[in-house]
Protein backbone atom coordinates (compact mmCIF):
# COMPACT_ATOMS: atom_id res chain seq x y z
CA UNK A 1 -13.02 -17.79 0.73
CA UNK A 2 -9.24 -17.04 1.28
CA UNK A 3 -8.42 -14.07 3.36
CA UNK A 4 -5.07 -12.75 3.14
CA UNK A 5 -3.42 -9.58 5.46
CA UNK A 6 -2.02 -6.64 3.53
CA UNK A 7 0.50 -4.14 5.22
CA UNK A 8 -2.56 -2.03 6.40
CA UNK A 9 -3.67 -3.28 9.75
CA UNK A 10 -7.28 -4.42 9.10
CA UNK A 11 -7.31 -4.26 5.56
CA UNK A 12 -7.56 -7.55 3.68
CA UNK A 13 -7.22 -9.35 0.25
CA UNK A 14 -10.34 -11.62 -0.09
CA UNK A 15 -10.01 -14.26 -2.57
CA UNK A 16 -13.47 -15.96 -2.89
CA UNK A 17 -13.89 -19.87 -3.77
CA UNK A 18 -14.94 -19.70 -7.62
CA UNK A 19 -16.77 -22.90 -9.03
CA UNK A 20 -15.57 -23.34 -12.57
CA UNK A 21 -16.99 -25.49 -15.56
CA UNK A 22 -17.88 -25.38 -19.21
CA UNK A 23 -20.90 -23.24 -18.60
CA UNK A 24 -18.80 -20.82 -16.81
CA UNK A 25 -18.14 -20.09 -13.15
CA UNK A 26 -20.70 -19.69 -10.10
CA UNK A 27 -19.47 -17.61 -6.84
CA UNK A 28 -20.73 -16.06 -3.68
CA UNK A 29 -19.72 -12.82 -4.05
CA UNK A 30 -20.93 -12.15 -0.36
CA UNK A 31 -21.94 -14.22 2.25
CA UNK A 32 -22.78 -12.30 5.42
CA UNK A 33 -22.42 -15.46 7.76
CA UNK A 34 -18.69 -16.05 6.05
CA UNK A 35 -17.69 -12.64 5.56
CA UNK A 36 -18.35 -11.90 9.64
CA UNK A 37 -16.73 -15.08 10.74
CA UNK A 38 -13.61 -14.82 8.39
CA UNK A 39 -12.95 -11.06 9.51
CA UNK A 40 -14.00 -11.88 12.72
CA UNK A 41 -16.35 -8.54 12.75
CA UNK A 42 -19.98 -7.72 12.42
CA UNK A 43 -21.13 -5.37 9.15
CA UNK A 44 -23.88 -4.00 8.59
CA UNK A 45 -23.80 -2.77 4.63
CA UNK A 46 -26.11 -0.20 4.18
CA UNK A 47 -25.17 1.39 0.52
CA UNK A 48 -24.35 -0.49 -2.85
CA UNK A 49 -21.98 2.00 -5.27
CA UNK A 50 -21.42 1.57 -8.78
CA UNK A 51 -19.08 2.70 -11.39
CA UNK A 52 -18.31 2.12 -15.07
CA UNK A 53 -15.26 4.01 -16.23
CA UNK A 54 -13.32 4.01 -19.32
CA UNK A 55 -9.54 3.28 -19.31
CA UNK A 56 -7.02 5.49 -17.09
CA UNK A 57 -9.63 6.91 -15.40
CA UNK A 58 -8.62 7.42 -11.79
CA UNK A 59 -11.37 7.93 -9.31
CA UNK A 60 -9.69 9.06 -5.39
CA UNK A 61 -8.13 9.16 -3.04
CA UNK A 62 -11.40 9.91 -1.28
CA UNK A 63 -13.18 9.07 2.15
CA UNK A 64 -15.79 9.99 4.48
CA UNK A 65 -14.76 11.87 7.67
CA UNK A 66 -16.10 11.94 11.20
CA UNK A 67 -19.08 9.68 11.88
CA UNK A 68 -19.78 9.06 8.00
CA UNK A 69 -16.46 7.29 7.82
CA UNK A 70 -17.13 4.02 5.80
CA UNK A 71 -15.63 0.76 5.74
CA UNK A 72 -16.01 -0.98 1.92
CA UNK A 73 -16.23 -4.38 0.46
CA UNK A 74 -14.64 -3.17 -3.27
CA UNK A 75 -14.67 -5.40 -6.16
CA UNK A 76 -14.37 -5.65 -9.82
CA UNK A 77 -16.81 -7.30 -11.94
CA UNK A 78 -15.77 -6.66 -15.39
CA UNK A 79 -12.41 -5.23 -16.74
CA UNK A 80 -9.38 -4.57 -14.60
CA UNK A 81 -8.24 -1.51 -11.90
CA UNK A 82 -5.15 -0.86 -10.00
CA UNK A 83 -6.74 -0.19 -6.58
CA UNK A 84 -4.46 1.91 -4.00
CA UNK A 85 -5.26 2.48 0.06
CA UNK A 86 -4.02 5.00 2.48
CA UNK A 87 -4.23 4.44 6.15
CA UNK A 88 -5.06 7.73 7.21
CA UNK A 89 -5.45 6.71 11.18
CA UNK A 90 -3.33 8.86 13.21
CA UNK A 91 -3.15 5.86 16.00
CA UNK A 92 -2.51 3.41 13.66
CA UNK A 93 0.91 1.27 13.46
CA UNK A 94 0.53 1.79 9.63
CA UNK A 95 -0.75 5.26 9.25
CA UNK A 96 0.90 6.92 6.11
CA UNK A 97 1.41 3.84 4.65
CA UNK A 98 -0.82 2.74 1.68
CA UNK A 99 -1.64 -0.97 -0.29
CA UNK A 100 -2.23 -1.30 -4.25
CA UNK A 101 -3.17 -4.25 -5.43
CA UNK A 102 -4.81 -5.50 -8.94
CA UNK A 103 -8.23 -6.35 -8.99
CA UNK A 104 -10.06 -7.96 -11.91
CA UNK A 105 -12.90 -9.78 -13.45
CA UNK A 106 -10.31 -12.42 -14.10
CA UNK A 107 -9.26 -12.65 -10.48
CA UNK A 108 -12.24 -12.10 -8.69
CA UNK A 109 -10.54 -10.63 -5.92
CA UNK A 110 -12.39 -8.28 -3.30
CA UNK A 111 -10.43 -5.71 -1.14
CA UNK A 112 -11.94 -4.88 2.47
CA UNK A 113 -10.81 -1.27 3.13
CA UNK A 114 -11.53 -0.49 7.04
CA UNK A 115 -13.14 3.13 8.18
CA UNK A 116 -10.08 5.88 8.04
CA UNK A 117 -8.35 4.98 5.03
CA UNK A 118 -8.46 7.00 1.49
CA UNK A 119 -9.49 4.69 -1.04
CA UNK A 120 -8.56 5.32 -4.78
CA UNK A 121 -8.47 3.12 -8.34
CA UNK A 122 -7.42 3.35 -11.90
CA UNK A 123 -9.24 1.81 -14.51
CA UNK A 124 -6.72 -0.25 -16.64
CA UNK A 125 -9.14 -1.21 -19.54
CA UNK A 126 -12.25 0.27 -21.11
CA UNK A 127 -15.96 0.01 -19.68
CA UNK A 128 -14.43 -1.63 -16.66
CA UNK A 129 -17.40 -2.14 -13.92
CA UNK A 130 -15.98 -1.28 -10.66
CA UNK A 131 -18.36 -2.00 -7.14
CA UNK A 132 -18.52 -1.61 -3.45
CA UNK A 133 -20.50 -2.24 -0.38
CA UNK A 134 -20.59 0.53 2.20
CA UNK A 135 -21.19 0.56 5.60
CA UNK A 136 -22.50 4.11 6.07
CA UNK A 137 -24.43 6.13 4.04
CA UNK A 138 -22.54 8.98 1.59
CA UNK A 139 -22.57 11.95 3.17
CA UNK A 140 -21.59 14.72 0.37
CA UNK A 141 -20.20 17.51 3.75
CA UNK A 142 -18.34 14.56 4.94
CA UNK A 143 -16.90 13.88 1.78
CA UNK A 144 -12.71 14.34 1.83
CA UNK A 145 -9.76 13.25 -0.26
CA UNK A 146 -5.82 13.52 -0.45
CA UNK A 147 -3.68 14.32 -3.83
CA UNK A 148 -2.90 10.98 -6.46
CA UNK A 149 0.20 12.32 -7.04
CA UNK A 150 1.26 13.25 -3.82
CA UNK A 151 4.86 13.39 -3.15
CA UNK A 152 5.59 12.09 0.22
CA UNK A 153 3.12 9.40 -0.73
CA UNK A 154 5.12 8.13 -4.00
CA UNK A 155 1.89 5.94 -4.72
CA UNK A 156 2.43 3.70 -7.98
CA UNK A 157 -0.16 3.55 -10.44
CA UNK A 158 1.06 2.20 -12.91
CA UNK A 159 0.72 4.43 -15.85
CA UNK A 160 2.45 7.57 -16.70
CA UNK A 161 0.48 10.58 -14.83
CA UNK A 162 0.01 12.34 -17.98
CA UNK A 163 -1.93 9.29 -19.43
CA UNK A 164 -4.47 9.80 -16.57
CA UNK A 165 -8.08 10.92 -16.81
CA UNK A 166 -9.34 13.19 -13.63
CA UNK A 167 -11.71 14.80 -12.46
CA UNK A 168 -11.52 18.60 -11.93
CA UNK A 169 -12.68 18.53 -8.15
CA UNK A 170 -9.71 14.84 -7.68
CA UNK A 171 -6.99 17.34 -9.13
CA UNK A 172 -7.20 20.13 -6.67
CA UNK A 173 -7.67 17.74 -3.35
CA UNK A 174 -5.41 18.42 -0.69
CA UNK A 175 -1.78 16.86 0.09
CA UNK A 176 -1.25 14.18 2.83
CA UNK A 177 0.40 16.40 5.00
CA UNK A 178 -1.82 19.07 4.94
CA UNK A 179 -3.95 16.51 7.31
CA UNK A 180 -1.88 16.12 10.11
């Protein structure tokens, strides 16, 4: 497994060693023992989420406040999502800022999203299976969220905003700086 840094302090690009022939390809797509020693932190995933959405469908920013904060293990295992981070950690050297990167069947890459960021993806093609490892349980009262579109954000998705499918209750979430 290759772990790379992104620009959020202790939020990482994992790139996991695929095994390719003409059958097809065999990977871990987690190893406890590797994951632990490579991040050099202990997890304790307690809460597998699933998600099949059809294209432009943006699902975030959301996270869990308070003690139900979770740290993820996201990945995409078939189709294609621009996946976007917010570090919302008031003593962090990177709050405000935010990470998008591509994730994909075809790349097999996993994002590891610490506790206190707002997590959010686009779907970029059809039926695209999007899934994550959490380390605390959902709690629905701890359940929070900041604006796509927000301004002083300027977050990139990729596709014209009028192009993308929301929910109702995603459209009316709050602005970033509404949380400070």
């Amino acid at each position: 497994m290759k772990l790379s840094k992104t620009e959020i302090v202790g939020c990482y690009l994992i790139e996991p060693t695929i095994y390719r022939d003409d059958r097809g390809f065999f990977m871990e797509s987690y190893n406890k023992a590797k994951f632990e020693k490579n991040l050099g932190l202990s997890v304790d995933f307690v809460q597998d989420n699933h998600s099949v959405s059809s294209r432009n469908v943006l699902r975030g920013l959301h996270y869990q406040k308070g003690q139900w904060a979770q740290a993820k293990l996201v990945r995409v295992v078939r189709g294609r999502v621009r996946d976007i981070v917010v570090d919302l950690r008031t003593d962090s050297p990177t709050f405000g800022r935010h990470v998008a990167v591509e994730l994909s069947s075809d790349n097999s890459r996993m994002l590891w999203i610490p506790k206190g960021l707002a997590h959010g993806f686009l779907s970029l093609e059809d039926d695209t299976i999007f899934c994550y490892k959490c380390d605390a349980y959902y709690n629905p009262k701890a359940e929070a969220g900041i604006r796509f579109n927000d301004p002083d954000l300027d977050l990139d998705w990729g596709v014209p905003e009028s192009e993308i499918k929301l929910s109702l209750r995603d459209r009316a979430l709050p602005f970033f700086r509404m949380l400070k």
